[in-house]
C-alpha atoms as a PDB file:
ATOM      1  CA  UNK A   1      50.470 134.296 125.351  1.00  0.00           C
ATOM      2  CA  UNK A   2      47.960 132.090 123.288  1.00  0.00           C
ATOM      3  CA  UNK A   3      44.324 131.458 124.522  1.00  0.00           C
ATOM      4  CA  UNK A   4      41.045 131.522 122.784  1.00  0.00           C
ATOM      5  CA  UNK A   5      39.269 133.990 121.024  1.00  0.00           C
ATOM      6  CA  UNK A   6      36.154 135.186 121.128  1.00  0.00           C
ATOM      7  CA  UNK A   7      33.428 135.922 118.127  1.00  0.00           C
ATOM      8  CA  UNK A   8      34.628 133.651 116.014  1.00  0.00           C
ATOM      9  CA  UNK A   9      38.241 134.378 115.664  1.00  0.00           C
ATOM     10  CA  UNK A  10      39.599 131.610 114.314  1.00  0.00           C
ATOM     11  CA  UNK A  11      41.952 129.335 117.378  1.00  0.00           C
ATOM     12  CA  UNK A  12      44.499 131.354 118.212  1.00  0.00           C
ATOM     13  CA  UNK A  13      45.188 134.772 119.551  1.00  0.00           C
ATOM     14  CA  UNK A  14      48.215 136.010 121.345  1.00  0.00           C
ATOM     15  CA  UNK A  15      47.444 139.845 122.655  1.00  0.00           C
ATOM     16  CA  UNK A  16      47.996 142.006 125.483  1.00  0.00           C
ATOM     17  CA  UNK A  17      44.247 141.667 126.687  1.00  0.00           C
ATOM     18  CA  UNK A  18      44.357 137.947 125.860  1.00  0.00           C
ATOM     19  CA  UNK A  19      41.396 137.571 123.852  1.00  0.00           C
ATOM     20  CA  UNK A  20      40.909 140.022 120.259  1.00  0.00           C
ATOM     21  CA  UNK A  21      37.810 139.921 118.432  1.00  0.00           C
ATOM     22  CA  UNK A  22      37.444 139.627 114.820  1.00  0.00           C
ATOM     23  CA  UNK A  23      35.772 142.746 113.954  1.00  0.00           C
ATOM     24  CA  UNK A  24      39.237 144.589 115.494  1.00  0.00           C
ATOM     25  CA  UNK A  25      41.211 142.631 113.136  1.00  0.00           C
ATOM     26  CA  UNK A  26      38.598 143.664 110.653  1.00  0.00           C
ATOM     27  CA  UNK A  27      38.679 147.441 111.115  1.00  0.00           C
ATOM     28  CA  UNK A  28      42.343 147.262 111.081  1.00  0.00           C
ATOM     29  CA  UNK A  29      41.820 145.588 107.607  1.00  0.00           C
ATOM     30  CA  UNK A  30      39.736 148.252 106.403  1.00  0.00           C
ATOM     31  CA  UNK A  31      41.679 151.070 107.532  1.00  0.00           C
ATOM     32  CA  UNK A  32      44.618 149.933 105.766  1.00  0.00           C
ATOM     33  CA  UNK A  33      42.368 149.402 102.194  1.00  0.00           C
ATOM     34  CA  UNK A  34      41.476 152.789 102.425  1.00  0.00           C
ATOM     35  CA  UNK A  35      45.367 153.981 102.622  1.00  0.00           C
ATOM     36  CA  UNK A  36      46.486 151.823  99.905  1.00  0.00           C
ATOM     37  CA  UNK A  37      43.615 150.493  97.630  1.00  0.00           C
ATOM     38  CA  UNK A  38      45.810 147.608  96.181  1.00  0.00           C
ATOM     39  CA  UNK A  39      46.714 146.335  99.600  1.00  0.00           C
ATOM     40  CA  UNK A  40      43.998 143.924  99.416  1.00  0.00           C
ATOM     41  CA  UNK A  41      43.438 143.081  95.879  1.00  0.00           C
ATOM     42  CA  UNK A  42      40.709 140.311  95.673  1.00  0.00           C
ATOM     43  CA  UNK A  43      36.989 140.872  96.748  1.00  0.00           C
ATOM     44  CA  UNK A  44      37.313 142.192 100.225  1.00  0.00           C
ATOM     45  CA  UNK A  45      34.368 141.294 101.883  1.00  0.00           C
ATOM     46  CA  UNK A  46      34.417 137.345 100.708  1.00  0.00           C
ATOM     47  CA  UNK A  47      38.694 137.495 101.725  1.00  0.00           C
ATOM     48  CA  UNK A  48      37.122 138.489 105.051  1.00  0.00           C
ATOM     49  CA  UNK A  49      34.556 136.170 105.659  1.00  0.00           C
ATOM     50  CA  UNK A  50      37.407 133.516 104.495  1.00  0.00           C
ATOM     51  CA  UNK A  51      39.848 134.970 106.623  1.00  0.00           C
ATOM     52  CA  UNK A  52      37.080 134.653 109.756  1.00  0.00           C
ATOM     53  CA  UNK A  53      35.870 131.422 108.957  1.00  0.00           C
ATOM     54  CA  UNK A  54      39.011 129.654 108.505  1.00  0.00           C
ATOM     55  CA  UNK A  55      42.187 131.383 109.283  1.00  0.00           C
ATOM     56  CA  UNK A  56      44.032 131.718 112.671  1.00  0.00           C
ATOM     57  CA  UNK A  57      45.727 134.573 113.874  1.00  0.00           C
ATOM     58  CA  UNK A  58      48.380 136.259 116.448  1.00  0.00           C
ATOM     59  CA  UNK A  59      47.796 139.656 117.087  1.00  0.00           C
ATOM     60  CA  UNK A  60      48.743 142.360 119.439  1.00  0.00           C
ATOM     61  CA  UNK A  61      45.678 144.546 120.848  1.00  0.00           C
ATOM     62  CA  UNK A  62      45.337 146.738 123.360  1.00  0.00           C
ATOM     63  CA  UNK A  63      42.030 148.554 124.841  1.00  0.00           C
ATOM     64  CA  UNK A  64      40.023 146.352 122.287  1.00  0.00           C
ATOM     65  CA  UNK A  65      42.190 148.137 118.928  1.00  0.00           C
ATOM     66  CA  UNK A  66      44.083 145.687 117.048  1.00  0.00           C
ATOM     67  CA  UNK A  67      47.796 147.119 116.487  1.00  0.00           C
ATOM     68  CA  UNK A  68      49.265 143.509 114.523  1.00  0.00           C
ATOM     69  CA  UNK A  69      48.010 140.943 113.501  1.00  0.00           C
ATOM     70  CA  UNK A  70      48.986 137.419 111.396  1.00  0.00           C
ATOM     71  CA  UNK A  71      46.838 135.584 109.942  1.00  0.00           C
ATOM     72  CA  UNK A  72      47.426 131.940 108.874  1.00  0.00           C
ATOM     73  CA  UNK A  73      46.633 128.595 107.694  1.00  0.00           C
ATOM     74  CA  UNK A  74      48.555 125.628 109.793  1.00  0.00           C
ATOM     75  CA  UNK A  75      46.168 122.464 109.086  1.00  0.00           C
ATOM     76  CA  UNK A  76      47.955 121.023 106.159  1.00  0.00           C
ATOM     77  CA  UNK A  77      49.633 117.555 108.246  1.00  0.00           C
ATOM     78  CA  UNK A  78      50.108 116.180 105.262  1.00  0.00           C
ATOM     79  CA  UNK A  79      53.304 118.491 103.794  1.00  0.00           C
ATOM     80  CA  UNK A  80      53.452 120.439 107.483  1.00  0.00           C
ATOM     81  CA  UNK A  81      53.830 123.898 105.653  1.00  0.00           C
ATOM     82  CA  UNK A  82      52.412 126.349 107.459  1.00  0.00           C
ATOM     83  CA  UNK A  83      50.799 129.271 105.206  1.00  0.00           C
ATOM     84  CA  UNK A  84      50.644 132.585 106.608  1.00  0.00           C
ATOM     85  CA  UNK A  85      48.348 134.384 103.975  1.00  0.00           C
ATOM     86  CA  UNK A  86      48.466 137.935 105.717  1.00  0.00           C
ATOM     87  CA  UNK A  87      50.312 140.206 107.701  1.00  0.00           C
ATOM     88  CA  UNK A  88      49.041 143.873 109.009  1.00  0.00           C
ATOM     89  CA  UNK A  89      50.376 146.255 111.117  1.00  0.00           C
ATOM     90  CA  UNK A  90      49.068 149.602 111.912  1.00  0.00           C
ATOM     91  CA  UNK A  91      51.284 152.181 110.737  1.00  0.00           C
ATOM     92  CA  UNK A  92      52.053 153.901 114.189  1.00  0.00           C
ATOM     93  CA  UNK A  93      53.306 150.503 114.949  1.00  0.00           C
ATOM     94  CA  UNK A  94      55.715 149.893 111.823  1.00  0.00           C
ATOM     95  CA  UNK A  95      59.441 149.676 112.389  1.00  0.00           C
ATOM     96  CA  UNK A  96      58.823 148.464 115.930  1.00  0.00           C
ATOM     97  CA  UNK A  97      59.452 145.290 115.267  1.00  0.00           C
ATOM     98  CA  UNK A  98      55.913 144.205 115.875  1.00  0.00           C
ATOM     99  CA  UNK A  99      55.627 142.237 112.523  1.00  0.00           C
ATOM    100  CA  UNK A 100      58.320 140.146 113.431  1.00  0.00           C
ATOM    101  CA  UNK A 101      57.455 139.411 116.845  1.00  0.00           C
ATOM    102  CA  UNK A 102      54.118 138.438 115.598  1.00  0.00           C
ATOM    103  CA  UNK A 103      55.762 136.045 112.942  1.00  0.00           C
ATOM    104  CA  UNK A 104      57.873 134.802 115.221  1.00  0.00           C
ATOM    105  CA  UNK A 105      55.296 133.379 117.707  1.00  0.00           C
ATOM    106  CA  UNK A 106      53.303 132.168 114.453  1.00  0.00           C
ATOM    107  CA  UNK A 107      56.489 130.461 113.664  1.00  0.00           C
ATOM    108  CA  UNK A 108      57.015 128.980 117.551  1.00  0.00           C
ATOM    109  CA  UNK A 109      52.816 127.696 117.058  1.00  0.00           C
ATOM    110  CA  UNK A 110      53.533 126.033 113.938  1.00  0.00           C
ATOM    111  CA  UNK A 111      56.687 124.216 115.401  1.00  0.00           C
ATOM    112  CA  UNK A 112      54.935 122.944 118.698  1.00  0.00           C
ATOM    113  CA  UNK A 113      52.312 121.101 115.932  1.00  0.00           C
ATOM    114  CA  UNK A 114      55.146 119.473 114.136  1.00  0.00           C
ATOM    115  CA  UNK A 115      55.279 121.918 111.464  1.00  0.00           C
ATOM    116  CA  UNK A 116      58.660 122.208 109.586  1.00  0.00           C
ATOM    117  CA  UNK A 117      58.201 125.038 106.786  1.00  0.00           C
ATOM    118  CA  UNK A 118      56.507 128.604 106.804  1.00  0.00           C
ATOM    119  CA  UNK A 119      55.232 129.958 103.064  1.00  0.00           C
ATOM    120  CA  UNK A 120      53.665 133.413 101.530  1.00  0.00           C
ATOM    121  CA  UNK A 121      53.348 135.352  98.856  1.00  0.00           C
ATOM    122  CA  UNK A 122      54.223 138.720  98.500  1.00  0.00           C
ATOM    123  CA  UNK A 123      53.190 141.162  95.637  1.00  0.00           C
ATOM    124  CA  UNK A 124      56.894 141.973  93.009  1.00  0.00           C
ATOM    125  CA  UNK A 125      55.742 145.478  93.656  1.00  0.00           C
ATOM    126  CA  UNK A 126      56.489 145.422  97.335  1.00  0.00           C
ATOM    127  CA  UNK A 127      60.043 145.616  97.886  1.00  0.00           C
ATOM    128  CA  UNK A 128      59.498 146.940 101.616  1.00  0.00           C
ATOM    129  CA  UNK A 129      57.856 143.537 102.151  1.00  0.00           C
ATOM    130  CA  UNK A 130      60.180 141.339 100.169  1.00  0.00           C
ATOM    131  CA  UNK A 131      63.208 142.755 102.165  1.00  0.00           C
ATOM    132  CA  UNK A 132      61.436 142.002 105.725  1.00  0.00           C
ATOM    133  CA  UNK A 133      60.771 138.570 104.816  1.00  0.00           C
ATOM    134  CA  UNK A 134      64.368 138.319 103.391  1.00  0.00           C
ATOM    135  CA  UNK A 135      65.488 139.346 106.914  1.00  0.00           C
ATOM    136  CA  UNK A 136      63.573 136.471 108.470  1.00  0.00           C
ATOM    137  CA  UNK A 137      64.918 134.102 106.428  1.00  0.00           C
ATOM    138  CA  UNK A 138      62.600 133.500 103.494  1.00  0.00           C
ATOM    139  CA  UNK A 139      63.665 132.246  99.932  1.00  0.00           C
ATOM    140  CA  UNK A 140      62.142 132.714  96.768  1.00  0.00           C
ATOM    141  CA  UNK A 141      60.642 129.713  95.336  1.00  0.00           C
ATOM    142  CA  UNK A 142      58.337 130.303  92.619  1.00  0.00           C
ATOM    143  CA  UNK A 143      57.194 133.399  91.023  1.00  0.00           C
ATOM    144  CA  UNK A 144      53.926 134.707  88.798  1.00  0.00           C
ATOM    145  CA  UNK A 145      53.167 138.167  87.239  1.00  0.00           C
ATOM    146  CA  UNK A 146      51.412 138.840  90.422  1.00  0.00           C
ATOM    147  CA  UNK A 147      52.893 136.829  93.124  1.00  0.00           C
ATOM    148  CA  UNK A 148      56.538 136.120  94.210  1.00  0.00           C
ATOM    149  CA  UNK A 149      56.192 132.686  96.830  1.00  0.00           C
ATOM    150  CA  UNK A 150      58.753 132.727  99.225  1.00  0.00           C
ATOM    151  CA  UNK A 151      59.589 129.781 102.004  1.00  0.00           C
ATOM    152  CA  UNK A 152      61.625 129.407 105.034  1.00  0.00           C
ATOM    153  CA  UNK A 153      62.219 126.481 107.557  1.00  0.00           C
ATOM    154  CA  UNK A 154      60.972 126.927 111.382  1.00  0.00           C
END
């Protein structure tokens, strides 16, 4: 289901209670920086404000607590590459599946706005991530000391 969001979260939101605010995605955020202190490794409080200024998301909630959640970038008409710049899901919610539901109806948004390629980036130190994305389809297509960028079509 996709409908609006409320306080501020960025123009789309597919939950169970149809609408998620930003400060759930938020705590989520913060919970998981506190398990693994590299998992965000800019500033965190300006990636947030970024992240609720401009990004849009799909996320899973229930009772107001944000289980899933992806946040991405699809406004660039001019290549149509959608850029999904972070995935989270709580751990009691890992190896459910949830991630890739939540990519997947990213994936179906970007297509109905004539979309035609997904990108991320994913840290070389993450193998867990790099094989889920491998799973889905991605390819690596570039790669930095701290970055590997991998693509798929939609």
């Amino acid at each position: 289901m996709t409908s609006p969001a409320t306080s501020g979260l960025a123009r789309s939101s597919s939950c169970a209670s149809s609408t998620i605010a930003f400060s759930a995605i938020r705590d989520l955020i913060e919970q998981e920086q506190v398990r693994n202190a590299d998992f965000i490794r800019t500033a965190l409080p300006a990636y947030l404000d970024k992240l609720e200024a401009r990004a849009e998301f799909v996320a899973e909630a229930v009772d107001g607590i944000c289980h899933g959640f992806v946040a991405f970038y699809c406004n660039d008409y001019a290549t149509r590459i959608l850029y999904v710049t972070l995935i989270l899901v709580a751990p009691t919610r890992r190896r459910t599946r949830l991630g890739e539901r939540l990519l997947t109806r990213t994936f179906e948004l970007a297509r109905a706005r004539g979309f035609l390629r997904c990108r991320l980036e994913v840290h070389p130190d993450n193998p867990g991530a790099r094989d889920f994305y491998a799973r889905l389809g991605f390819k690596p297509i570039d790669a930095r000391s701290d970055a590997i960028v991998l693509e798929r079509t939609l």
